[in-house]
C-alpha atoms as a PDB file:
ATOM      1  CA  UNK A   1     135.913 101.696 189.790  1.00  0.00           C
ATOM      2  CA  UNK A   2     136.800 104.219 187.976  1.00  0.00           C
ATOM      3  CA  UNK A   3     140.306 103.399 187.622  1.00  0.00           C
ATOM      4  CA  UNK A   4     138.987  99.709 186.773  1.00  0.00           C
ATOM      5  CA  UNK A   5     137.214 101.320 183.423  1.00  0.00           C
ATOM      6  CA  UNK A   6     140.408 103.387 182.275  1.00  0.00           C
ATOM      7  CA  UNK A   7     142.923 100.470 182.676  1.00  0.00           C
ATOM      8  CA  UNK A   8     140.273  98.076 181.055  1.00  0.00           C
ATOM      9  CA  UNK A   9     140.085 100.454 177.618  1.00  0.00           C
ATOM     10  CA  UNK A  10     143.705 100.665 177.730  1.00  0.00           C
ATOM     11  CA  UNK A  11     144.126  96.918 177.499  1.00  0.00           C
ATOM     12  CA  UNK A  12     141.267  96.335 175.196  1.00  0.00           C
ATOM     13  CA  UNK A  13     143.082  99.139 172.657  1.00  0.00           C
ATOM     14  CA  UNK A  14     146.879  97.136 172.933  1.00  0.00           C
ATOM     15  CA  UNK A  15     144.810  93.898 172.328  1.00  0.00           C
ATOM     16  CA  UNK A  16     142.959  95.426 169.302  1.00  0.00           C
ATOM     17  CA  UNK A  17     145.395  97.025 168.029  1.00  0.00           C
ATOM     18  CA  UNK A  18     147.792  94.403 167.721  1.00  0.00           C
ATOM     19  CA  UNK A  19     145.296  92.329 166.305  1.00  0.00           C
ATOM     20  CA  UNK A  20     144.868  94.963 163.663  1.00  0.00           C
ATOM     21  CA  UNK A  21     148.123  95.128 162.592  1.00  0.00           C
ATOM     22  CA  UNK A  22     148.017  91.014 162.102  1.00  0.00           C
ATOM     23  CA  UNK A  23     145.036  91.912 160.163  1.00  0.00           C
ATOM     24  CA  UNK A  24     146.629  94.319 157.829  1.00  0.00           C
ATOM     25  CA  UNK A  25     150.256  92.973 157.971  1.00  0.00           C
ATOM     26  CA  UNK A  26     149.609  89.238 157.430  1.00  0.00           C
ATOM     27  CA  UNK A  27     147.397  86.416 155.801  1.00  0.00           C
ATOM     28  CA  UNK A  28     146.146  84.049 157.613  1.00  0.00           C
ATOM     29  CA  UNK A  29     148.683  80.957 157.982  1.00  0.00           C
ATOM     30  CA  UNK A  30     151.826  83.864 157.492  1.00  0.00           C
ATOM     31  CA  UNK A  31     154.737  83.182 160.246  1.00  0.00           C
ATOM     32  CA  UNK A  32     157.578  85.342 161.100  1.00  0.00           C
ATOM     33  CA  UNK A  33     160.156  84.242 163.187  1.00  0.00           C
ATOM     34  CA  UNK A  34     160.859  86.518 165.847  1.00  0.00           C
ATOM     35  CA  UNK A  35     163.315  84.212 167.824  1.00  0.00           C
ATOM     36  CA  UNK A  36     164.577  81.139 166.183  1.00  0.00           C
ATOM     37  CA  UNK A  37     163.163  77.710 167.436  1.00  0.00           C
ATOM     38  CA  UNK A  38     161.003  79.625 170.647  1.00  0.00           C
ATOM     39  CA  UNK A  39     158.980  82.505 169.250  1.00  0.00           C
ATOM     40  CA  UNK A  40     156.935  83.436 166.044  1.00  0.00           C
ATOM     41  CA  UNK A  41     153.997  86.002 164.941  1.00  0.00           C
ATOM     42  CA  UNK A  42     152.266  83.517 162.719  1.00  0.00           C
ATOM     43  CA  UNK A  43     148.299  84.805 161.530  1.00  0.00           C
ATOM     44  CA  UNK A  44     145.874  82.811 163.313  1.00  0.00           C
ATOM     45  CA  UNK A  45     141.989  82.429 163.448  1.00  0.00           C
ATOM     46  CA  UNK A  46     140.304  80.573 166.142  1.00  0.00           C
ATOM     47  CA  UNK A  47     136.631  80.060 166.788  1.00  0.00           C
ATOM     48  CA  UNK A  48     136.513  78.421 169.915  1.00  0.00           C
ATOM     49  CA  UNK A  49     138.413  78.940 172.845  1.00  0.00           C
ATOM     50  CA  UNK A  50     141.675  78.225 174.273  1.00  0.00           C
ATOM     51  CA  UNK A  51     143.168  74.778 172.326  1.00  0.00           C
ATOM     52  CA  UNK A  52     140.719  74.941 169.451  1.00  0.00           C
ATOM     53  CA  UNK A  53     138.080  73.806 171.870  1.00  0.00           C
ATOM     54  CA  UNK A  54     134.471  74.425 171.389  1.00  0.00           C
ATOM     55  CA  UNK A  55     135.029  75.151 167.529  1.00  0.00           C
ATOM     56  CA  UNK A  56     131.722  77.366 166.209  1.00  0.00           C
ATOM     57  CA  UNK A  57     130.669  77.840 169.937  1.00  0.00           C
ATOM     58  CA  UNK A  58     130.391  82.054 169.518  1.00  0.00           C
ATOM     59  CA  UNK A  59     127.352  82.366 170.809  1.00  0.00           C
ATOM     60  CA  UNK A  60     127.983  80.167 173.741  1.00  0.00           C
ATOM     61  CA  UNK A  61     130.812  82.129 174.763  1.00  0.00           C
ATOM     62  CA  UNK A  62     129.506  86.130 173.497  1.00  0.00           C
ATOM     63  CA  UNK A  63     126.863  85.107 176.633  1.00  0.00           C
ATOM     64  CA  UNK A  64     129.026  83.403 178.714  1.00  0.00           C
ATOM     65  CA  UNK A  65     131.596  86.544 178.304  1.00  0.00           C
ATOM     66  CA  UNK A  66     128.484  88.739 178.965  1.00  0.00           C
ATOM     67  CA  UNK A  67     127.398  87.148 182.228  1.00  0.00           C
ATOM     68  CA  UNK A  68     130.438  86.639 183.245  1.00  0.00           C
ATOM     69  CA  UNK A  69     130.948  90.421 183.037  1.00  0.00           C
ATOM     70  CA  UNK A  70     128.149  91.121 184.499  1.00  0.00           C
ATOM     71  CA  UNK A  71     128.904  89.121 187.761  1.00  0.00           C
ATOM     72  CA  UNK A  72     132.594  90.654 187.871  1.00  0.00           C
ATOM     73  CA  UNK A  73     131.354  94.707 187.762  1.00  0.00           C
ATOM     74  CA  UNK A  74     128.532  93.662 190.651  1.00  0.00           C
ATOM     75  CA  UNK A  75     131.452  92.143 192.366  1.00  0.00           C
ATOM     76  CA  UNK A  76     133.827  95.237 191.876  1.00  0.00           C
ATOM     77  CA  UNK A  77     130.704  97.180 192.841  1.00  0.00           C
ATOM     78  CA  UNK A  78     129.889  95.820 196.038  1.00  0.00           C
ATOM     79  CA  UNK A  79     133.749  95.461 196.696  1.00  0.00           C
ATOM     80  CA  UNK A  80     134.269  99.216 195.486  1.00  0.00           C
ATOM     81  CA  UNK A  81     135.202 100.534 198.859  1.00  0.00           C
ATOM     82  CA  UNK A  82     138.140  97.614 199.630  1.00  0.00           C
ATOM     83  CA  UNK A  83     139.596  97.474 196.126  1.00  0.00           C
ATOM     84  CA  UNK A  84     143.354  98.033 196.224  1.00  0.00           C
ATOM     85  CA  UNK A  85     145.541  99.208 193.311  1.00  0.00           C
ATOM     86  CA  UNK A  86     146.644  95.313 192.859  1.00  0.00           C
ATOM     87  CA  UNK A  87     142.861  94.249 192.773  1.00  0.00           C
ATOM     88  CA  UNK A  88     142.464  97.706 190.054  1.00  0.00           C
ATOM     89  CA  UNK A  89     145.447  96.041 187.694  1.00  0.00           C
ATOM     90  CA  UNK A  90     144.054  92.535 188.048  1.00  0.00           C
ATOM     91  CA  UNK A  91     140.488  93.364 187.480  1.00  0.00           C
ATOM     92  CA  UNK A  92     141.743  95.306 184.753  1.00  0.00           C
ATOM     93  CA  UNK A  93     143.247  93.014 183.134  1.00  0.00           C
ATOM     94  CA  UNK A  94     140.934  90.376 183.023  1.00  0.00           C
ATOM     95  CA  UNK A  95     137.947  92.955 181.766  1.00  0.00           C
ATOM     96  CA  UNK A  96     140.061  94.167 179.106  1.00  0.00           C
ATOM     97  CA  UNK A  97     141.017  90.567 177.964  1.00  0.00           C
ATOM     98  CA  UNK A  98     137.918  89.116 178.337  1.00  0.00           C
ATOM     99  CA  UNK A  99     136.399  92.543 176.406  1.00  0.00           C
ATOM    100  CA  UNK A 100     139.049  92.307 173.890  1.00  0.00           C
ATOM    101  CA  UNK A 101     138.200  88.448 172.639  1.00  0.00           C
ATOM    102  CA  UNK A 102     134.329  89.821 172.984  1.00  0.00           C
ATOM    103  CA  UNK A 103     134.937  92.215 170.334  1.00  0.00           C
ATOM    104  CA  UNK A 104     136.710  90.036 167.918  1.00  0.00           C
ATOM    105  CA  UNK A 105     133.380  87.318 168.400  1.00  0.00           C
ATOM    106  CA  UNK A 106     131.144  90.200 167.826  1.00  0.00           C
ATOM    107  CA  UNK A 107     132.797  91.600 165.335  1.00  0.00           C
ATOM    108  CA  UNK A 108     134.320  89.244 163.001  1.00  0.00           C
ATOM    109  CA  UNK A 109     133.118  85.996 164.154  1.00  0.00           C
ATOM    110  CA  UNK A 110     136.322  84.884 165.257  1.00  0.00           C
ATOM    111  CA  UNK A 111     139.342  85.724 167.666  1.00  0.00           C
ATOM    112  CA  UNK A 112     142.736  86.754 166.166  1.00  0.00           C
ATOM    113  CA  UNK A 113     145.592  84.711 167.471  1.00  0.00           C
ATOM    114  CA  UNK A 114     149.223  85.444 166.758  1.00  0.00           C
ATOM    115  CA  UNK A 115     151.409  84.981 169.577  1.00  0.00           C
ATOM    116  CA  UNK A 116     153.194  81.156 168.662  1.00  0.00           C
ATOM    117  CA  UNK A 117     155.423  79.634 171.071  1.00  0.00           C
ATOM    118  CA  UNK A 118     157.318  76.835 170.909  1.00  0.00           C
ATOM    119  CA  UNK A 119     158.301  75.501 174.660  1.00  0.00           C
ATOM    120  CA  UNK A 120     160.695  72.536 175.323  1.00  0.00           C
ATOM    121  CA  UNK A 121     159.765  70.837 171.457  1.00  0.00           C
ATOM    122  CA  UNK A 122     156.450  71.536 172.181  1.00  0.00           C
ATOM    123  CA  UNK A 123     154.308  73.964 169.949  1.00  0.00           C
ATOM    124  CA  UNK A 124     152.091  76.033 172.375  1.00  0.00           C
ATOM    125  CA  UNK A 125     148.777  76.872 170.747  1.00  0.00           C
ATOM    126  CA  UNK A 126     148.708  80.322 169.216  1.00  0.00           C
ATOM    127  CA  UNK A 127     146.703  83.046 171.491  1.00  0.00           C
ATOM    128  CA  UNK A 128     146.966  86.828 171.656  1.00  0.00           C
ATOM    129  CA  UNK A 129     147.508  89.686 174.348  1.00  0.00           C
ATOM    130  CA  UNK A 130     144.108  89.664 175.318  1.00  0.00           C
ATOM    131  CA  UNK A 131     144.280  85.607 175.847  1.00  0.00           C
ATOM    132  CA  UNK A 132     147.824  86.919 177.838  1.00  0.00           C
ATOM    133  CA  UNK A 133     145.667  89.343 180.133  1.00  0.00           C
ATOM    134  CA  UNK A 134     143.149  87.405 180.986  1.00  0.00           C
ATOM    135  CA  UNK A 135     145.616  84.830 181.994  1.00  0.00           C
ATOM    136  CA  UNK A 136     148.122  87.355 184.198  1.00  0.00           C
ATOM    137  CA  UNK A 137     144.555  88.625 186.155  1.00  0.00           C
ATOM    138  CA  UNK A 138     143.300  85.375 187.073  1.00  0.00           C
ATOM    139  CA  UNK A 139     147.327  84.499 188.213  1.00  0.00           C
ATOM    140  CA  UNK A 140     147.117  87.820 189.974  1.00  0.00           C
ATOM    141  CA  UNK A 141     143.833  86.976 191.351  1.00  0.00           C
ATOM    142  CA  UNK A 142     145.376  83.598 192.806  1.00  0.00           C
ATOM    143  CA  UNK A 143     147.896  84.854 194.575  1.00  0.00           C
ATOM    144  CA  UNK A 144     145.152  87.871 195.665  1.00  0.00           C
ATOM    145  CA  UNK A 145     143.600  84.840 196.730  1.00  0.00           C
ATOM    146  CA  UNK A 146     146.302  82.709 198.434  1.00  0.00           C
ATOM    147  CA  UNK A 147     147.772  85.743 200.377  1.00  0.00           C
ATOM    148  CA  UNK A 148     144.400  86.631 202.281  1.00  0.00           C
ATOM    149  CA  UNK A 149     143.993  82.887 203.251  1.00  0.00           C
ATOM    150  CA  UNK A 150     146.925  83.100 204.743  1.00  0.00           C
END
């Protein structure tokens, strides 16, 4: 479990402190393209979750993101005996993430996005790393997932 805490800060520090360079680099609405027509840094703000959705919902989701916690380190602690190194990176992850957004709801009332991607004509919605972790640890948990079912 451990292991699970240590990989979780690191995370949560490369998701802050990206967000703090947007912070002190950018205003909010600034773009730089990074590679033409597929990838910009562009200064986002976003007070709902993933899509825009749920606009003004922080204290819906600083509890939900609190219980949800909650549930995952009983899990991890009742589990603590069969977790693997892939279940360590994949918990990680998703702590860290899910800590990561926490912080910018506690903090400043709103999550920093920056990460703007533009797929096929269509322009992704703007997230961040700790959006990107979250995401990676509930793939990793999938496959976790589809691999012991089968």
């Amino acid at each position: 479990m451990i292991y699970i805490i240590i990989f979780s800060i690191i995370f949560i520090f490369l998701d802050q402190l990206s967000k703090y360079f947007i912070l002190n680099d950018m205003n909010l609405g600034d773009s730089k393209e990074i590679i033409t027509n597929f990838f910009n840094i562009t200064s986002h703000r976003n007070r709902g979750a993933a899509w825009g959705i749920l606009q003004d919902s922080r204290y819906f989701f600083i509890v939900t993101t609190l219980i949800f916690l909650i549930i995952l380190f009983y899990y991890i602690y009742k589990q603590r005996r069969k977790i693997t190194k892939f279940d360590v990176l994949t918990f990680s992850l998703v702590v860290g993430g899910a800590i990561g957004n926490f912080i910018d709801r506690i903090v400043r009332h709103e999550v920093i996005d920056f990460l703007d991607f533009r797929l096929f004509g269509y322009d992704f919605p703007i997230f961040n790393l700790a959006d990107t972790f979250i995401c990676v640890g509930v793939l990793f948990l999938l496959v976790k997932i589809y691999k012991e079912e089968n």
